[in-house]
C-alpha atoms as a PDB file:
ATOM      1  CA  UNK A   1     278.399 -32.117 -94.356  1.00  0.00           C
ATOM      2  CA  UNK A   2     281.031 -29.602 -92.376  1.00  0.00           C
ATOM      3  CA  UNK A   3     277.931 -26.622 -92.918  1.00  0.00           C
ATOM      4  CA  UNK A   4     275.509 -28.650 -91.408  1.00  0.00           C
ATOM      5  CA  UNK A   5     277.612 -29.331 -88.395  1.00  0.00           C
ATOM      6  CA  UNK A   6     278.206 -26.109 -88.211  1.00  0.00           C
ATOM      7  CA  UNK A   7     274.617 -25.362 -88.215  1.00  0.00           C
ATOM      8  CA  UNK A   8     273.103 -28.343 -85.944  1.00  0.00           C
ATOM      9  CA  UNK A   9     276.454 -27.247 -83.033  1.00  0.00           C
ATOM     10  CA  UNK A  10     275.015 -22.703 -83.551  1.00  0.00           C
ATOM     11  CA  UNK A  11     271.558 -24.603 -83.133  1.00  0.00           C
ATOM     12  CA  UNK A  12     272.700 -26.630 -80.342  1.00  0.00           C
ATOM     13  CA  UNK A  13     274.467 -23.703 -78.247  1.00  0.00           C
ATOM     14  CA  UNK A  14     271.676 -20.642 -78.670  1.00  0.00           C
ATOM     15  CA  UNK A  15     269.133 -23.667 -77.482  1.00  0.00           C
ATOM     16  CA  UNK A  16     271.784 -24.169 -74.228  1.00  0.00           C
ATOM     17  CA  UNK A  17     272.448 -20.342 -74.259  1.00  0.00           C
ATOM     18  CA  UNK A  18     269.192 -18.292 -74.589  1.00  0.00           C
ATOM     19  CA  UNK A  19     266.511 -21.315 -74.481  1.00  0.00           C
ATOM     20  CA  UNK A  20     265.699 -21.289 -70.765  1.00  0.00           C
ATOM     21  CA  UNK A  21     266.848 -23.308 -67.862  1.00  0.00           C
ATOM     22  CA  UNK A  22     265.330 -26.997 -68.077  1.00  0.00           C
ATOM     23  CA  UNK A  23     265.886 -29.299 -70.816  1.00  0.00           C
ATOM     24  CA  UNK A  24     262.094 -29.091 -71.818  1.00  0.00           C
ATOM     25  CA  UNK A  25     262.188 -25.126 -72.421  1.00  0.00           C
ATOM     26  CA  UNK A  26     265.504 -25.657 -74.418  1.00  0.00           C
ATOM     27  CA  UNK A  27     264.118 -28.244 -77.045  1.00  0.00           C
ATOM     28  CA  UNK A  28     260.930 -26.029 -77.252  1.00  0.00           C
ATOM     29  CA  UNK A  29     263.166 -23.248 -78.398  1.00  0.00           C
ATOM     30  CA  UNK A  30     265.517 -25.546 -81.230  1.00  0.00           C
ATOM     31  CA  UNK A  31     261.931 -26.900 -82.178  1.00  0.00           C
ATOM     32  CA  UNK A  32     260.428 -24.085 -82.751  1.00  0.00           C
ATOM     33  CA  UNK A  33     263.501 -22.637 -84.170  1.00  0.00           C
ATOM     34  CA  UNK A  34     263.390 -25.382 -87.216  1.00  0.00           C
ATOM     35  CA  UNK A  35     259.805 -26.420 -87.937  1.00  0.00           C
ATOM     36  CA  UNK A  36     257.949 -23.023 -86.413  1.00  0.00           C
ATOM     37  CA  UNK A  37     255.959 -24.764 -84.150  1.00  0.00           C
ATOM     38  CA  UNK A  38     255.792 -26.236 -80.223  1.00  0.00           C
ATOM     39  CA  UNK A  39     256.510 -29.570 -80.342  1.00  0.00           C
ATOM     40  CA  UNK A  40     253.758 -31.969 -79.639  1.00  0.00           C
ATOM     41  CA  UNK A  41     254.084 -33.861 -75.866  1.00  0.00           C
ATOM     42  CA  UNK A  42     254.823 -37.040 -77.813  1.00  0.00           C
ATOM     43  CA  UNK A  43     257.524 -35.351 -79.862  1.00  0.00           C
ATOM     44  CA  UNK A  44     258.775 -33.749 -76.794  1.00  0.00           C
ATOM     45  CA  UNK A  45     258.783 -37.163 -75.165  1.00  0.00           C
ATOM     46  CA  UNK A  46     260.662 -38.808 -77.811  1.00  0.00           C
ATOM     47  CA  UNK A  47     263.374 -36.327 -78.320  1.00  0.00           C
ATOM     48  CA  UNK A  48     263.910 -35.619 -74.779  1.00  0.00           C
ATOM     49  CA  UNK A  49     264.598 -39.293 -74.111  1.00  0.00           C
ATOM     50  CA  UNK A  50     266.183 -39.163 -77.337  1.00  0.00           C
ATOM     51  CA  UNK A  51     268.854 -36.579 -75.635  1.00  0.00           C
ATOM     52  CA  UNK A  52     269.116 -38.511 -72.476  1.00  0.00           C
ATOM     53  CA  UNK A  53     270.609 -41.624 -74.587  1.00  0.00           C
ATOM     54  CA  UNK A  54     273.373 -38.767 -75.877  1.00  0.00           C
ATOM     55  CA  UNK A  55     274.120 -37.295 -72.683  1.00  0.00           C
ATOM     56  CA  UNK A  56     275.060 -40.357 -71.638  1.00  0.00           C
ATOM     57  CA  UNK A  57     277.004 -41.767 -74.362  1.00  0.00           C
ATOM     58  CA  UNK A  58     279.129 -38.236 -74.927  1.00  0.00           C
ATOM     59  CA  UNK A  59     280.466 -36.461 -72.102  1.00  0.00           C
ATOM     60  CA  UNK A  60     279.980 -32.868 -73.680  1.00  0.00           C
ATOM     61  CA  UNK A  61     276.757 -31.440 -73.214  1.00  0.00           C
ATOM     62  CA  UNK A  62     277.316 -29.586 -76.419  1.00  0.00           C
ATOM     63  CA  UNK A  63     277.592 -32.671 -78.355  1.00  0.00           C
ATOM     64  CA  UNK A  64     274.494 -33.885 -77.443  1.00  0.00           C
ATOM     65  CA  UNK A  65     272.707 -31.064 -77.941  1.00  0.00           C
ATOM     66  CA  UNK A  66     274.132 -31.006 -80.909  1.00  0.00           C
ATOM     67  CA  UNK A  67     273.116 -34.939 -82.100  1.00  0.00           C
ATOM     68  CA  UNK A  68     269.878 -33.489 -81.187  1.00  0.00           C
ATOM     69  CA  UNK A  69     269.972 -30.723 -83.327  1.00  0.00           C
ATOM     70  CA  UNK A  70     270.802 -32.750 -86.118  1.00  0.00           C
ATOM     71  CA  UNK A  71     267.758 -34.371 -85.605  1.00  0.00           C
ATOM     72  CA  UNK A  72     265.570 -31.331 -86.095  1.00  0.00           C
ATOM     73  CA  UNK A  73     267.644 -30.116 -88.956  1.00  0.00           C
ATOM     74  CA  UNK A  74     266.982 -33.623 -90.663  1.00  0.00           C
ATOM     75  CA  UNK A  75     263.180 -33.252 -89.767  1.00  0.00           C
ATOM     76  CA  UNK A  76     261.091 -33.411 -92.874  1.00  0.00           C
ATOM     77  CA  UNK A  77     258.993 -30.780 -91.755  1.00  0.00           C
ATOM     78  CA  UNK A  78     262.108 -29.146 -91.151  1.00  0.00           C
ATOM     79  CA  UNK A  79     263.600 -29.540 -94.888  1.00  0.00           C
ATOM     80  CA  UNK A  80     260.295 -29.495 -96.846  1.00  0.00           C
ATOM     81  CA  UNK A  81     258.129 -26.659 -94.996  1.00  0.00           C
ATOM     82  CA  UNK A  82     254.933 -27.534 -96.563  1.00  0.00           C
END
């Protein structure tokens, strides 16, 4: 489990760092990071309010980025890549 923190907080701060300014541009980029795609608007829609829920519960906006990135790491598109 420590590697795949690791991963989902490196995930979590090149989405903050290089993945544009609004919090729509910077799940577009950890999406397409892990499943190769654009996230559909309802997938969008769901993780974004999704990430809301964290950034109110933990007062680092690393850590929910990250809890979000877990998410996408978990994806089974993510893990199978069919």
């Amino acid at each position: 489990e420590p590697l795949f923190m690791e991963a989902a907080k490196a995930l979590a701060e090149r989405a903050l760092k290089e993945g544009g300014a609004s919090d729509g541009t910077k799940l577009t980029y950890a999406f397409r990071r892990t499943v190769a795609r654009k996230p559909t608007a309802q997938e969008a829609a769901t993780l974004l309010a999704f990430l809301d829920k964290q950034k109110q519960r933990l007062p680092d906006t690393t850590a929910a980025w990250t809890a979000l990135s877990r998410v996408l790491l978990n994806l089974d598109e993510t893990i199978t890549k069919e």
